[in-house]
PDB file of N, CA and C in Angstrom:
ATOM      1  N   UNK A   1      69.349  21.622 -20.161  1.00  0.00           N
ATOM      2  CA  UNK A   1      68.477  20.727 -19.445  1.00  0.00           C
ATOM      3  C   UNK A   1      69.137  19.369 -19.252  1.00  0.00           C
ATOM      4  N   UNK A   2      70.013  19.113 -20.135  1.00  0.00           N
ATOM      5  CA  UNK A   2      70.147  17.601 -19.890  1.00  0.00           C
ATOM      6  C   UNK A   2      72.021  17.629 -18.996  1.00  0.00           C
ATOM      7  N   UNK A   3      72.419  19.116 -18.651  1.00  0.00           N
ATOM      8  CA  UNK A   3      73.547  19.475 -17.492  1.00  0.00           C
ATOM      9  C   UNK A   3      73.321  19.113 -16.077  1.00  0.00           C
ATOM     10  N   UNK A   4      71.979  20.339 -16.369  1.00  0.00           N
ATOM     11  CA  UNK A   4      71.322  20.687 -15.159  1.00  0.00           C
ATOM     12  C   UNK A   4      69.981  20.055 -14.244  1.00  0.00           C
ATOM     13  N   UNK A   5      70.300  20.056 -13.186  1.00  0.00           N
ATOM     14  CA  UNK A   5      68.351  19.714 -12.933  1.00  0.00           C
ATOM     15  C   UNK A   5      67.919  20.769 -12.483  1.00  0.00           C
ATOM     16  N   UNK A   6      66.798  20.616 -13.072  1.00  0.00           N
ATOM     17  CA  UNK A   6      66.215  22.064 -13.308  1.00  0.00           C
ATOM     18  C   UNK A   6      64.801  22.332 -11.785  1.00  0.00           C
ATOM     19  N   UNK A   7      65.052  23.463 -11.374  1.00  0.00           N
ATOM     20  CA  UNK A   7      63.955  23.621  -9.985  1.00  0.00           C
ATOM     21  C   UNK A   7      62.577  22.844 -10.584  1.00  0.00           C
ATOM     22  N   UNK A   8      62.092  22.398  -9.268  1.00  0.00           N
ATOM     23  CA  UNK A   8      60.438  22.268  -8.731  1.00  0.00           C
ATOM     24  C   UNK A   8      59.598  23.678  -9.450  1.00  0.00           C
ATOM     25  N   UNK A   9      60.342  24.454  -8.814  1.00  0.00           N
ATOM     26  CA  UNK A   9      59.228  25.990  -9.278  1.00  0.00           C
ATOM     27  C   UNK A   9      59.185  26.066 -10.842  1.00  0.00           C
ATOM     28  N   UNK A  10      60.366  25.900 -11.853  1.00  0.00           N
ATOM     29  CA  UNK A  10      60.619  26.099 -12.809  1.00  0.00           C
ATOM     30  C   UNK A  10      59.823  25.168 -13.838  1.00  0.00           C
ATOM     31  N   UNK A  11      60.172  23.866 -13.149  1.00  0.00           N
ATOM     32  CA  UNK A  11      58.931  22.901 -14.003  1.00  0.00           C
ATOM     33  C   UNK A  11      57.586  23.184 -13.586  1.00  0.00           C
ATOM     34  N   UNK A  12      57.295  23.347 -12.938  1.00  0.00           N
ATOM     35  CA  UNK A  12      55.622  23.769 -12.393  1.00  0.00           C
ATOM     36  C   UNK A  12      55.567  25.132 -13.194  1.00  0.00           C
ATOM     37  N   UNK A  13      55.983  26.107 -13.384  1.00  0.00           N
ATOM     38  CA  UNK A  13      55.898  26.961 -14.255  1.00  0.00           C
ATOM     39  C   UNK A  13      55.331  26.832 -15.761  1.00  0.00           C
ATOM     40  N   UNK A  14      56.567  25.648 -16.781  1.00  0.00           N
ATOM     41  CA  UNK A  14      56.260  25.344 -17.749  1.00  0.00           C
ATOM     42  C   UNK A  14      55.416  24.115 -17.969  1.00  0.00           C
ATOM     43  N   UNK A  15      54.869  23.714 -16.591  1.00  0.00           N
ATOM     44  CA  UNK A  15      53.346  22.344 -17.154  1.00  0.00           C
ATOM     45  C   UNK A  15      52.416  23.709 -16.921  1.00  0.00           C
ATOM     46  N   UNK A  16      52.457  24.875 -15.880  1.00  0.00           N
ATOM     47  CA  UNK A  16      51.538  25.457 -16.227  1.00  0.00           C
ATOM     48  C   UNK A  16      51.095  26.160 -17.221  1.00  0.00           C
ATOM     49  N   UNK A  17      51.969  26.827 -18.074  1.00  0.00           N
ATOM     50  CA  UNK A  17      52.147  27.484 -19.097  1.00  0.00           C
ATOM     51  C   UNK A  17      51.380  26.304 -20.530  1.00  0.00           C
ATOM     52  N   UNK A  18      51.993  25.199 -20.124  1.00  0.00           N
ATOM     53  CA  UNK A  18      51.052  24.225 -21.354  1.00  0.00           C
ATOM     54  C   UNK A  18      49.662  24.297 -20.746  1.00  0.00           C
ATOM     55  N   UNK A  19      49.585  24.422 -19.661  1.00  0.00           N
ATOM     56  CA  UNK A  19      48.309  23.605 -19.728  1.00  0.00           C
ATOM     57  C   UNK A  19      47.320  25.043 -19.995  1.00  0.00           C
ATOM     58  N   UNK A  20      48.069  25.943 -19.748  1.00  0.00           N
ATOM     59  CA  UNK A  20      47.150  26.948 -20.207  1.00  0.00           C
ATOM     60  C   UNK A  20      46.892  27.190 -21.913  1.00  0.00           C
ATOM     61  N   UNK A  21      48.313  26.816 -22.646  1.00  0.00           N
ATOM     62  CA  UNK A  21      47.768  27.043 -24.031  1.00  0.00           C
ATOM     63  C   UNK A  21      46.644  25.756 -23.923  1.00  0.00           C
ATOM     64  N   UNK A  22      47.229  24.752 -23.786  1.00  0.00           N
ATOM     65  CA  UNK A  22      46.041  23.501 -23.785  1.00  0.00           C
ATOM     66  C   UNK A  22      44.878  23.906 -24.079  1.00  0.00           C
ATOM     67  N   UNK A  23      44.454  24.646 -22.567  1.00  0.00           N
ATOM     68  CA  UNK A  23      43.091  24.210 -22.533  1.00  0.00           C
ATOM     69  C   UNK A  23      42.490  25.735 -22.489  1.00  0.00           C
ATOM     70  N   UNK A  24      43.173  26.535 -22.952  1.00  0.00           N
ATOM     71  CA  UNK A  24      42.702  27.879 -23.204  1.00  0.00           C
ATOM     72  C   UNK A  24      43.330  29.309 -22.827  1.00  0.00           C
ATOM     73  N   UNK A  25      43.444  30.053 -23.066  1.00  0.00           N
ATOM     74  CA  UNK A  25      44.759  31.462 -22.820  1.00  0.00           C
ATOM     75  C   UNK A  25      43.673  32.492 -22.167  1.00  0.00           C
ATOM     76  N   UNK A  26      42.481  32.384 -22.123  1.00  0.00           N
ATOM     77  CA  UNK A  26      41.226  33.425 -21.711  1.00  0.00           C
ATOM     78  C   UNK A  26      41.558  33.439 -20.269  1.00  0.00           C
ATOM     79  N   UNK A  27      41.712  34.486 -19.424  1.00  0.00           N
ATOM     80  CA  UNK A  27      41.804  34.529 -18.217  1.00  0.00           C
ATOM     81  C   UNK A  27      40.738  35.432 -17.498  1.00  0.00           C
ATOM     82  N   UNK A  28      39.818  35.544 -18.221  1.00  0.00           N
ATOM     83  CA  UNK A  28      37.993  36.145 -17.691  1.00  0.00           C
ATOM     84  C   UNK A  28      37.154  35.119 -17.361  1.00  0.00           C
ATOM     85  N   UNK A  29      37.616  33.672 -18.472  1.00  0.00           N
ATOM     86  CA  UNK A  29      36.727  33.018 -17.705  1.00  0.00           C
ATOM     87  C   UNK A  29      37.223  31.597 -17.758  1.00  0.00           C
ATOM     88  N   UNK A  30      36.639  30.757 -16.887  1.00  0.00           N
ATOM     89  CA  UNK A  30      37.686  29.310 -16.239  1.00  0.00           C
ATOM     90  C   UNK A  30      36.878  28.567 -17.569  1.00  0.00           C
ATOM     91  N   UNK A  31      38.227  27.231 -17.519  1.00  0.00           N
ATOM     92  CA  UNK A  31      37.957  26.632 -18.830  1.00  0.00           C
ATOM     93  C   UNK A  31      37.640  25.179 -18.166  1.00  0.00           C
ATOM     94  N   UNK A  32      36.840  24.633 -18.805  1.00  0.00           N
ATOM     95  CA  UNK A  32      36.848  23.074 -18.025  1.00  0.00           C
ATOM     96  C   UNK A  32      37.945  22.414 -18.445  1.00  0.00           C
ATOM     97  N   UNK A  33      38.346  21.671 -17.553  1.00  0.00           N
ATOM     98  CA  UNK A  33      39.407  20.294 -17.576  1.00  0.00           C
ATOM     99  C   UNK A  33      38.971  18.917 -17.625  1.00  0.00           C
ATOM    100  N   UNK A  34      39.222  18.954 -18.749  1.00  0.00           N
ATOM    101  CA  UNK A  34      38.300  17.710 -19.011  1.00  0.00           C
ATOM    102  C   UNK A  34      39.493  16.293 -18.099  1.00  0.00           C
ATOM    103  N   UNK A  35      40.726  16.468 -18.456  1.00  0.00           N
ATOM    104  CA  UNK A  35      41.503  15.664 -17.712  1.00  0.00           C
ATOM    105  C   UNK A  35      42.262  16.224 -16.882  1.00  0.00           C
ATOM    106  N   UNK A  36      43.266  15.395 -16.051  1.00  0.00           N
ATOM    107  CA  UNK A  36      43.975  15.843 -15.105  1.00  0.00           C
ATOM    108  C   UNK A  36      45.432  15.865 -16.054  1.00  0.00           C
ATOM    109  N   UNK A  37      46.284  17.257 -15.771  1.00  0.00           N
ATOM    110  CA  UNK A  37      47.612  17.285 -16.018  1.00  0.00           C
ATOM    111  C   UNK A  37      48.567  15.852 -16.292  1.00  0.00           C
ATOM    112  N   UNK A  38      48.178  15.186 -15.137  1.00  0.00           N
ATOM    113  CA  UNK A  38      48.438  13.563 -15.186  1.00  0.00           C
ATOM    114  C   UNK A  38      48.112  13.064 -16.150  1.00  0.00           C
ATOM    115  N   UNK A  39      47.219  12.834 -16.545  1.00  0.00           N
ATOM    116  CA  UNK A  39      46.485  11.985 -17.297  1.00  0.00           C
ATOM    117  C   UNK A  39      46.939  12.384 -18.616  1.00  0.00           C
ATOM    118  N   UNK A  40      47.643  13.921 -19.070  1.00  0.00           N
ATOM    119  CA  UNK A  40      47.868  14.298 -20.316  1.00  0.00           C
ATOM    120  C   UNK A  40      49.340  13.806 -20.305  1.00  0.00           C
ATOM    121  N   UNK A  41      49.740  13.704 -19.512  1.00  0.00           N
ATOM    122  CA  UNK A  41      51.187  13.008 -19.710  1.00  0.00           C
ATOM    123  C   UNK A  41      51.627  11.644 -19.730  1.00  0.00           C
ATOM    124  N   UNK A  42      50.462  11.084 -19.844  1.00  0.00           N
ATOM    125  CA  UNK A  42      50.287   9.355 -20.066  1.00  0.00           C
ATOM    126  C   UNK A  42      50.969   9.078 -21.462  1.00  0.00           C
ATOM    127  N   UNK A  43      51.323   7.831 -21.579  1.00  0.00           N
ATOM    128  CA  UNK A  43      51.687   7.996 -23.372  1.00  0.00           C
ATOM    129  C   UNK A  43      50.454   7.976 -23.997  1.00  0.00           C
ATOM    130  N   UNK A  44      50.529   7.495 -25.374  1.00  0.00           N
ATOM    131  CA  UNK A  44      49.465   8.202 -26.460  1.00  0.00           C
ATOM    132  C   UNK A  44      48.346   6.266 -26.187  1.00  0.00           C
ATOM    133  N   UNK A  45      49.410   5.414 -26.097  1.00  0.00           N
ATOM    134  CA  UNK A  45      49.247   3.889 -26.353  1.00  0.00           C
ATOM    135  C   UNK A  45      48.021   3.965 -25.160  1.00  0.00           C
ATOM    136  N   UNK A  46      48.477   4.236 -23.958  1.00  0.00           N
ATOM    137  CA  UNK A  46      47.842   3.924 -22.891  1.00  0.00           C
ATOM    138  C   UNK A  46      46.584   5.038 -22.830  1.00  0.00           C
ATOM    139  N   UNK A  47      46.489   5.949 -23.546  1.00  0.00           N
ATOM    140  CA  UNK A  47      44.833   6.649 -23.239  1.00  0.00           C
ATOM    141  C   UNK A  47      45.239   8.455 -22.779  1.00  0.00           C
ATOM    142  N   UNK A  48      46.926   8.740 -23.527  1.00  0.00           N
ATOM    143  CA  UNK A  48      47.122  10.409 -22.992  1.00  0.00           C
ATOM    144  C   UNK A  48      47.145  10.767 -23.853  1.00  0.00           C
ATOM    145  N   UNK A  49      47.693  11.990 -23.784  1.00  0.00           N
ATOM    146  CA  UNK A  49      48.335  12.782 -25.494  1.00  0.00           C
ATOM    147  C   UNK A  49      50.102  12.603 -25.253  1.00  0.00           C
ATOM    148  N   UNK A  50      50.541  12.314 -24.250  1.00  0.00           N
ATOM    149  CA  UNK A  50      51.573  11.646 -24.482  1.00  0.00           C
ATOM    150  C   UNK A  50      52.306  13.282 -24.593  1.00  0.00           C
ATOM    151  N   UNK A  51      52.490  14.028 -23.551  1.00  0.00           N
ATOM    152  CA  UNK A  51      53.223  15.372 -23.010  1.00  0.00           C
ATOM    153  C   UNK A  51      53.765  14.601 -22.185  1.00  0.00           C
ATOM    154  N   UNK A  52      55.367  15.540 -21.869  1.00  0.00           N
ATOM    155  CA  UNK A  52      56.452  14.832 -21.108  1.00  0.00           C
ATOM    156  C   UNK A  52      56.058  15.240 -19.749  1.00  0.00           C
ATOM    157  N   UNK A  53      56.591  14.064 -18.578  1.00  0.00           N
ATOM    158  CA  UNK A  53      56.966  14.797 -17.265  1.00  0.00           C
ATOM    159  C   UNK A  53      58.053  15.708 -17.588  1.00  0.00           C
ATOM    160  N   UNK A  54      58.335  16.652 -17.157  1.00  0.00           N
ATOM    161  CA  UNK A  54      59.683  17.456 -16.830  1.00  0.00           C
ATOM    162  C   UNK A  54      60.437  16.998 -16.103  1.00  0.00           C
ATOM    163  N   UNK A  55      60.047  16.621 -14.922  1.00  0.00           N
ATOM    164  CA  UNK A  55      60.767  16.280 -14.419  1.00  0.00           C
ATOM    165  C   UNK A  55      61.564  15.229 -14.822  1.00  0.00           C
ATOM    166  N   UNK A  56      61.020  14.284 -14.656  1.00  0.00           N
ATOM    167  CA  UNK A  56      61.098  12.644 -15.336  1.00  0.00           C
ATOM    168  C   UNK A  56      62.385  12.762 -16.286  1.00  0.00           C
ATOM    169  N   UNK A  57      61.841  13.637 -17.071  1.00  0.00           N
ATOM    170  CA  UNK A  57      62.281  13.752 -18.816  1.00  0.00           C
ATOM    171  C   UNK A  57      64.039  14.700 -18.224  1.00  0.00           C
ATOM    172  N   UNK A  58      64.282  15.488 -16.929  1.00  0.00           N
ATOM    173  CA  UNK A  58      64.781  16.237 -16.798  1.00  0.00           C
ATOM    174  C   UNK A  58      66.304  14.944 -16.235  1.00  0.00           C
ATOM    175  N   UNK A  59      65.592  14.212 -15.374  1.00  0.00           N
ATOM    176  CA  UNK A  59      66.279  13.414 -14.897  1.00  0.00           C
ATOM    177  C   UNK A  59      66.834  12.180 -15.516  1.00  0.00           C
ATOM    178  N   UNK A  60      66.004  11.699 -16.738  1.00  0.00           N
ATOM    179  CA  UNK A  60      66.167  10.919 -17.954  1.00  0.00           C
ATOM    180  C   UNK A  60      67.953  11.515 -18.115  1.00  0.00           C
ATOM    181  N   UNK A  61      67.805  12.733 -18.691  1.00  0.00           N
ATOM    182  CA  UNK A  61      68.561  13.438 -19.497  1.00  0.00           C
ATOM    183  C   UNK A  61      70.028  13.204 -18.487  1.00  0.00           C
ATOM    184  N   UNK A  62      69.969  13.759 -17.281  1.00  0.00           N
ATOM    185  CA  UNK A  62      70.765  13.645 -16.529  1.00  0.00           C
ATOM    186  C   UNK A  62      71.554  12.332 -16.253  1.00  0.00           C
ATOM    187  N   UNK A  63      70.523  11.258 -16.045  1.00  0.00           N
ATOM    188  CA  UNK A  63      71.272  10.025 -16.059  1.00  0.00           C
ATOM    189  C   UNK A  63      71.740   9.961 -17.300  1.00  0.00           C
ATOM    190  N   UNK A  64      71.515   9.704 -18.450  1.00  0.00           N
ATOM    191  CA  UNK A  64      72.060   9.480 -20.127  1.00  0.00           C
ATOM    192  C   UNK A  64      73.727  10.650 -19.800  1.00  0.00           C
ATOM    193  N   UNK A  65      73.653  11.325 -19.247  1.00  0.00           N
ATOM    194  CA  UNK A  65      74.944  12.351 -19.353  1.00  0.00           C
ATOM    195  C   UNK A  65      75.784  11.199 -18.425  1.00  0.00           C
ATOM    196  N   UNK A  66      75.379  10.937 -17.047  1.00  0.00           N
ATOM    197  CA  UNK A  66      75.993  10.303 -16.412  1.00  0.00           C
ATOM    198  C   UNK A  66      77.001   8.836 -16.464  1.00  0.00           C
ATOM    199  N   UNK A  67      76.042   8.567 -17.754  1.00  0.00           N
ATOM    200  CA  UNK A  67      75.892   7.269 -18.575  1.00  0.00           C
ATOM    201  C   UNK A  67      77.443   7.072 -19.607  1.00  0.00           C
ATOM    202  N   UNK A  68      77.263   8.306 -20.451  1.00  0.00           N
ATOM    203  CA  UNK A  68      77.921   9.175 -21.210  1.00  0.00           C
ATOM    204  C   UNK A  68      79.743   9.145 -20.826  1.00  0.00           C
ATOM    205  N   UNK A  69      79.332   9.837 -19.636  1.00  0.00           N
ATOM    206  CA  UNK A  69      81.285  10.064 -18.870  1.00  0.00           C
ATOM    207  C   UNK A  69      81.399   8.565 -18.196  1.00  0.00           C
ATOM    208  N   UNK A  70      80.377   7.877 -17.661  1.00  0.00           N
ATOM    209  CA  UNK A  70      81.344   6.460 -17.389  1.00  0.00           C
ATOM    210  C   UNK A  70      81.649   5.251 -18.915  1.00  0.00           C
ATOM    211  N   UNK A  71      80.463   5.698 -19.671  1.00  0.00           N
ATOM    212  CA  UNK A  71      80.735   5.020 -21.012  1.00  0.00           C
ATOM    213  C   UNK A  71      82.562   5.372 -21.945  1.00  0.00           C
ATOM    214  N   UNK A  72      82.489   6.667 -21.903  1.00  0.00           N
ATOM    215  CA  UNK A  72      83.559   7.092 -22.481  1.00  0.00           C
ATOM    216  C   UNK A  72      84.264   8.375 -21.856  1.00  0.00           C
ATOM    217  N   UNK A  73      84.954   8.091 -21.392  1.00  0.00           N
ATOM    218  CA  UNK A  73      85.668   8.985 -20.602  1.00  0.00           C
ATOM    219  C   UNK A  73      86.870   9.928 -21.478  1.00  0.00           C
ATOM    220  N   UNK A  74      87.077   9.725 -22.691  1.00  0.00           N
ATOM    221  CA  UNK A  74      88.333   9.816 -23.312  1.00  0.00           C
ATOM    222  C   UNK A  74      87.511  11.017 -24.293  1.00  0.00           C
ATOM    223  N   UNK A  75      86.581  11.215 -24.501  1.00  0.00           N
ATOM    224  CA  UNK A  75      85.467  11.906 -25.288  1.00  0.00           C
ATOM    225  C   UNK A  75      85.862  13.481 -25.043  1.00  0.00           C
ATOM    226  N   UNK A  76      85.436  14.912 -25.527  1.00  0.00           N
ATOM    227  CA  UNK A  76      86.058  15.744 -25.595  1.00  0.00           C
ATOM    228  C   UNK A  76      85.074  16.664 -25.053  1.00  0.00           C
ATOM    229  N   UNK A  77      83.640  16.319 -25.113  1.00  0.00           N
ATOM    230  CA  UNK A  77      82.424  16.585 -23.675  1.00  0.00           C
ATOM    231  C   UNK A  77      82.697  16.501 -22.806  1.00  0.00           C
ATOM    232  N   UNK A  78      83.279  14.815 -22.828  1.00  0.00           N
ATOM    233  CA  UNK A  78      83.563  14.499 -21.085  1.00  0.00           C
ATOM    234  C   UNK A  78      84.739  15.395 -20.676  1.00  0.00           C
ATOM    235  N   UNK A  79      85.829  15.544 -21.460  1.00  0.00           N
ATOM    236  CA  UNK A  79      86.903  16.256 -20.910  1.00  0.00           C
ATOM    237  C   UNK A  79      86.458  17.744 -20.268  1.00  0.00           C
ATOM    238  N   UNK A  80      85.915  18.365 -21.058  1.00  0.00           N
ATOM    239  CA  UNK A  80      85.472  19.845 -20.584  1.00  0.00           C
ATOM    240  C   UNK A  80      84.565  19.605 -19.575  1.00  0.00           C
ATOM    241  N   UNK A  81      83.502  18.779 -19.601  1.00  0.00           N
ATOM    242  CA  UNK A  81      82.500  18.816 -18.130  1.00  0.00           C
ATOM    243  C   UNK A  81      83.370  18.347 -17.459  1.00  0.00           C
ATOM    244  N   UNK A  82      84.355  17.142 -17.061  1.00  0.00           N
ATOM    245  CA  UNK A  82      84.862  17.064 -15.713  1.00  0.00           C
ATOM    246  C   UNK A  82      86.020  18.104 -15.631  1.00  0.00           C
ATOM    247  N   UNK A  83      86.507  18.739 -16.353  1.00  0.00           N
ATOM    248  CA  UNK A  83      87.132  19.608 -15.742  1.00  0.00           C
ATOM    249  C   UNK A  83      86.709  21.318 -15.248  1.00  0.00           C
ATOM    250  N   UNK A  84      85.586  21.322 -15.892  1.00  0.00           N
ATOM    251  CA  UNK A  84      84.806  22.424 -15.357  1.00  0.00           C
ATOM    252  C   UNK A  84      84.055  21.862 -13.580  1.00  0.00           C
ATOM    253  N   UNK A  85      83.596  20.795 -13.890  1.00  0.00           N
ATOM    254  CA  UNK A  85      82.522  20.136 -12.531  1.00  0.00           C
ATOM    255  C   UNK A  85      83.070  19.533 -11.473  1.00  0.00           C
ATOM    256  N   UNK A  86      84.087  18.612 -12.070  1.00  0.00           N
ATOM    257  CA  UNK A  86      84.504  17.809 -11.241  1.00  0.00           C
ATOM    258  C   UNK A  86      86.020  17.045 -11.689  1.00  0.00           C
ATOM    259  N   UNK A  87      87.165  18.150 -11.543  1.00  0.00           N
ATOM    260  CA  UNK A  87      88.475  17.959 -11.901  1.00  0.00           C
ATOM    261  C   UNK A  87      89.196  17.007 -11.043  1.00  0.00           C
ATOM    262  N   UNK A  88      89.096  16.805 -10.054  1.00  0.00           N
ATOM    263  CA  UNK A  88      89.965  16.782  -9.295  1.00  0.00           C
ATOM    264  C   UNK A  88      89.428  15.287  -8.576  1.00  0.00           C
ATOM    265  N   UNK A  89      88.238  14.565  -9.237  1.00  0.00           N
ATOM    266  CA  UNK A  89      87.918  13.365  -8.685  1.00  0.00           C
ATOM    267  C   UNK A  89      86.762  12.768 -10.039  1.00  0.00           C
ATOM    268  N   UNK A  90      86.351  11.586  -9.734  1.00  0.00           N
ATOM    269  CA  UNK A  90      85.325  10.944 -10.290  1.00  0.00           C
ATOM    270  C   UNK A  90      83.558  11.519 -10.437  1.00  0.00           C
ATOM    271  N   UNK A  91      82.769  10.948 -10.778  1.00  0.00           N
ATOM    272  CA  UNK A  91      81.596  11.674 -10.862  1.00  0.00           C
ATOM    273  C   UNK A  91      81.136  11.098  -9.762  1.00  0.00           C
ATOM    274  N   UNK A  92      81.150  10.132  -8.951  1.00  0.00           N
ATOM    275  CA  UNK A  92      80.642   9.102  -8.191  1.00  0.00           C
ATOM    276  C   UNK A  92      81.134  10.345  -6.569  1.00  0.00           C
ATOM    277  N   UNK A  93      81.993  10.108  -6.455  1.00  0.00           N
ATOM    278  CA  UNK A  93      82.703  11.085  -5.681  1.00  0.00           C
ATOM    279  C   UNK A  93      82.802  12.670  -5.673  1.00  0.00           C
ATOM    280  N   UNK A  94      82.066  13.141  -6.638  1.00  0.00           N
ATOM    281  CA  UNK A  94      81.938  14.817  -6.785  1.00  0.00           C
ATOM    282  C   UNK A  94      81.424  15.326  -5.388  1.00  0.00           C
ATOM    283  N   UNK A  95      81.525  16.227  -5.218  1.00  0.00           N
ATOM    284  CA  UNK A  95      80.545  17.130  -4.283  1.00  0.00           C
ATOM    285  C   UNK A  95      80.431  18.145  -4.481  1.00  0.00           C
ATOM    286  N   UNK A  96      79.030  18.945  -4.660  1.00  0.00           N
ATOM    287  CA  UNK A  96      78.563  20.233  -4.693  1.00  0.00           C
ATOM    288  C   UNK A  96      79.623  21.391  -4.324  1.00  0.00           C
ATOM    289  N   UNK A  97      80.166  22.140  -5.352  1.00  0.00           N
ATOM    290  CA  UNK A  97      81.525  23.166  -5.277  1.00  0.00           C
ATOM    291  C   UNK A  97      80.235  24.425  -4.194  1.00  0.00           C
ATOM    292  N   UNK A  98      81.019  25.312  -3.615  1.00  0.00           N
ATOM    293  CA  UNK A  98      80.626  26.695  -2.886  1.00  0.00           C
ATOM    294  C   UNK A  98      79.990  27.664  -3.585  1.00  0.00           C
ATOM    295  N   UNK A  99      80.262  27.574  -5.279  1.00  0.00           N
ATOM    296  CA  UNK A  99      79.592  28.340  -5.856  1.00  0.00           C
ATOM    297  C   UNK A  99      78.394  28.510  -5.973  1.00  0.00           C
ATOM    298  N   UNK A 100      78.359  26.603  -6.556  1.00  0.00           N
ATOM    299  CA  UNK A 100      76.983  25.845  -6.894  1.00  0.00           C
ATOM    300  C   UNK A 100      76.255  26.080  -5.628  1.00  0.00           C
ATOM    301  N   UNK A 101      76.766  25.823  -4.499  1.00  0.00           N
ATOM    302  CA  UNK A 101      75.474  25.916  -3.139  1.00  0.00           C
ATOM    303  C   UNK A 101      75.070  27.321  -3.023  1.00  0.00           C
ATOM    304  N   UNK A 102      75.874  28.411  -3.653  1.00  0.00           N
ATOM    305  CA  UNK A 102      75.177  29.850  -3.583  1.00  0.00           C
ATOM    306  C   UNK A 102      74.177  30.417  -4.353  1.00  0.00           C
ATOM    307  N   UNK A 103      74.252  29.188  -5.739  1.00  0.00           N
ATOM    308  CA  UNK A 103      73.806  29.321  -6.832  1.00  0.00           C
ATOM    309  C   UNK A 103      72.026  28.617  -6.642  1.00  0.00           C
ATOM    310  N   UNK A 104      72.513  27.554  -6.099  1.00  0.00           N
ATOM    311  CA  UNK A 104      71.231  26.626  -5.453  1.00  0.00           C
ATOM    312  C   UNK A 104      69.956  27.206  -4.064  1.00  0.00           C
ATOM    313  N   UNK A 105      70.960  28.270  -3.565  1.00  0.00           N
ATOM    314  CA  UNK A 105      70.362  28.514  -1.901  1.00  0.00           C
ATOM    315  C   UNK A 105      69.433  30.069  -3.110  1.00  0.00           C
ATOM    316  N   UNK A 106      70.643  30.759  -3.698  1.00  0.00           N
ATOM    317  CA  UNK A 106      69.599  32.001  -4.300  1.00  0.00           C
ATOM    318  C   UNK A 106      68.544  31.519  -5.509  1.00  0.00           C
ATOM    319  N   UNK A 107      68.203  30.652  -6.174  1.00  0.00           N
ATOM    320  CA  UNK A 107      67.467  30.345  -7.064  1.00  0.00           C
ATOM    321  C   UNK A 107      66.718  29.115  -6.335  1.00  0.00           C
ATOM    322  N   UNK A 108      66.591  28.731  -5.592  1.00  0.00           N
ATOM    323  CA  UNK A 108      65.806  27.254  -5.236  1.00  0.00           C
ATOM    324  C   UNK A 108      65.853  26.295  -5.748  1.00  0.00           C
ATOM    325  N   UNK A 109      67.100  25.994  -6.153  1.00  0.00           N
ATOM    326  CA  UNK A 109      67.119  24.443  -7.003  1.00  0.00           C
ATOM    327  C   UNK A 109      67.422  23.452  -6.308  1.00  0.00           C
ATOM    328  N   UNK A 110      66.935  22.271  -6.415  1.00  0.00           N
ATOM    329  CA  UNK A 110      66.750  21.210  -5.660  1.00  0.00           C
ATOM    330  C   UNK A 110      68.697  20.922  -5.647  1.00  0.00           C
ATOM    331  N   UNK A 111      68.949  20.167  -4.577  1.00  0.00           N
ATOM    332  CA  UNK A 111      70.309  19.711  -4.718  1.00  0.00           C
ATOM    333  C   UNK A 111      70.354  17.994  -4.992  1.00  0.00           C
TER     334      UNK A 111
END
């Protein structure tokens, strides 16, 4: 998660999956919602239970990596991710390899 960004479909999957343990696993009969999905992902300070965005939390992760290879480049993470991702230039300058766009077009992941 904190490589990759992870699909639209995939996070909508797992807020649905919480919100079903949440607020009940019975599928005979509808459960009230007392709040909105939103509202459970508020922090705890401000009036939620303080559950992550995914997304948010997905893209958090992503920048901190990004953060990571311009912080220290000499690091032995950074060595293996840019030479697996992006050998042959900077992170600033990468572009999506032929694989990745086959990989992206058959699974629906956002680019």
């Amino acid at each position: 998660m904190n490589l990759f960004r992870l699909s639209v479909a995939l996070i909508n999957e797992i807020h649905r999956l919480c919100a079903r343990f949440w607020w009940g696993l019975d599928n005979e009969k509808r459960r009230m919602h007392w709040c909105t999905w939103d509202g459970l992902c508020w922090h705890k300070a401000d009036g939620g239970l303080g559950f992550r965005n995914l997304s948010l939390f997905n893209q958090s992760l992503l920048a901190k990596q990004a953060w990571r290879i311009h912080n220290d480049p000499n690091s032995l993470a950074v060595k293996v991710v840019k030479g697996i991702y992006f050998a042959n230039t900077f992170l600033a300058k990468a572009k999506m390899s032929k694989r990745a766009c086959v990989f992206v077009k058959k699974y629906d992941v956002e680019s």
